[in-house]
Protein backbone atom coordinates (compact mmCIF):
# COMPACT_ATOMS: atom_id res chain seq x y z
CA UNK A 1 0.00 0.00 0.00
CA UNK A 2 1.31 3.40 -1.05
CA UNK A 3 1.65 6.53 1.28
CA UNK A 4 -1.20 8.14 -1.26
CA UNK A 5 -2.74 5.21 -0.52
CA UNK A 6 -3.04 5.27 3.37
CA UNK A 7 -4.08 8.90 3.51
CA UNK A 8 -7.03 8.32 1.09
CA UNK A 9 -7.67 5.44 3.45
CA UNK A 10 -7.65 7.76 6.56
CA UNK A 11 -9.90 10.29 4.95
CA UNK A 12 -12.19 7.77 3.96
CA UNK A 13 -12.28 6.45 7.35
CA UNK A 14 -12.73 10.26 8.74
CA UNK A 15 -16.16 11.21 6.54
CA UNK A 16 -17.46 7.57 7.32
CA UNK A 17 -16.99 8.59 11.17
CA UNK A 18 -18.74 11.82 10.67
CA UNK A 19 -21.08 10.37 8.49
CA UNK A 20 -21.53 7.71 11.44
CA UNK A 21 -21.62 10.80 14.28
CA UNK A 22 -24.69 12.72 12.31
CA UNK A 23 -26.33 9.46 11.30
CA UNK A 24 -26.30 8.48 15.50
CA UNK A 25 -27.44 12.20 16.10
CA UNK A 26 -30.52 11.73 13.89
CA UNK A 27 -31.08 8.19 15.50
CA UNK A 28 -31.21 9.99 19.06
CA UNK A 29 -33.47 12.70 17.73
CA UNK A 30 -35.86 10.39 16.67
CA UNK A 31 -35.85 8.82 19.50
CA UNK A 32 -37.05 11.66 21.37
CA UNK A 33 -39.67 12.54 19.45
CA UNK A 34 -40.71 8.98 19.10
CA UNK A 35 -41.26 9.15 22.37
CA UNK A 36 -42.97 12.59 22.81
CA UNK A 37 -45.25 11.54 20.39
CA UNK A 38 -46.34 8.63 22.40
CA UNK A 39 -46.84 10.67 25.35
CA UNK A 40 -49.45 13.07 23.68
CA UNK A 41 -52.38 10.32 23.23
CA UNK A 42 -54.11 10.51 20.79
CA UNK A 43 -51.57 10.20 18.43
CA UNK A 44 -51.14 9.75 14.45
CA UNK A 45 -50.42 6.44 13.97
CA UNK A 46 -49.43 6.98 11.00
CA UNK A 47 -47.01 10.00 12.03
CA UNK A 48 -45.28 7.11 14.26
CA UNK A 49 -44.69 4.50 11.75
CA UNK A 50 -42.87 6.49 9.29
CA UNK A 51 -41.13 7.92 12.31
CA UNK A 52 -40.23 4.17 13.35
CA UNK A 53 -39.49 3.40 9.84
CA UNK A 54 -37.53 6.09 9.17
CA UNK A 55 -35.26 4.98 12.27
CA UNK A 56 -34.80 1.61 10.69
CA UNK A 57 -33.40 3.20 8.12
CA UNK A 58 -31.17 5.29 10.02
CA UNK A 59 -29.87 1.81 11.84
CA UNK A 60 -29.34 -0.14 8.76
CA UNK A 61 -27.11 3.11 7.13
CA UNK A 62 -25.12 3.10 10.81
CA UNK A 63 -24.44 -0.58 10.43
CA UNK A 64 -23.69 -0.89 6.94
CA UNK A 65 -21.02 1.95 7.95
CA UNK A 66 -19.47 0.47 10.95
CA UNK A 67 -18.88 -2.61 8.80
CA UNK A 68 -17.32 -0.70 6.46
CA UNK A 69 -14.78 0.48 9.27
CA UNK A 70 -13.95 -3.14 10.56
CA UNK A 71 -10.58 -4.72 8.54
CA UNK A 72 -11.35 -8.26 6.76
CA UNK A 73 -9.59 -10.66 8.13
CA UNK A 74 -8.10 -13.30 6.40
CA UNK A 75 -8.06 -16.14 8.42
């Protein structure tokens, strides 16, 4: 691996780490209102499934991401 290389590798791994900080941010965020939402009765059920869904989506992108980050190993 060349020194270019390694420091396109580092950069790469520094936007997927902020990429992973905002996406974790979101997450949190929807959390909350997730969870205000439930606390106001009556709510829109339909509000809090594409709230719920939309959180899904955020945890698939934030795993898919922290793969990226872990080495293969050869074994």
């Amino acid at each position: 691996m060349s020194n270019d290389d390694s420091s396109e590798t580092t950069l790469d791994n520094e936007a997927t780490n902020a990429r992973l900080e905002e996406l974790r941010i979101e997450h949190r965020d929807l959390d909350d209102v997730i969870d205000r939402l439930i606390e106001k009765a009556p709510f829109d059920q339909l509000q809090l499934q594409r709230l719920k869904k939309r959180k899904l989506g955020l945890k698939d992108q934030i795993l898919r991401l922290e793969s990226r980050l872990i080495p293969d190993i050869i074994a």
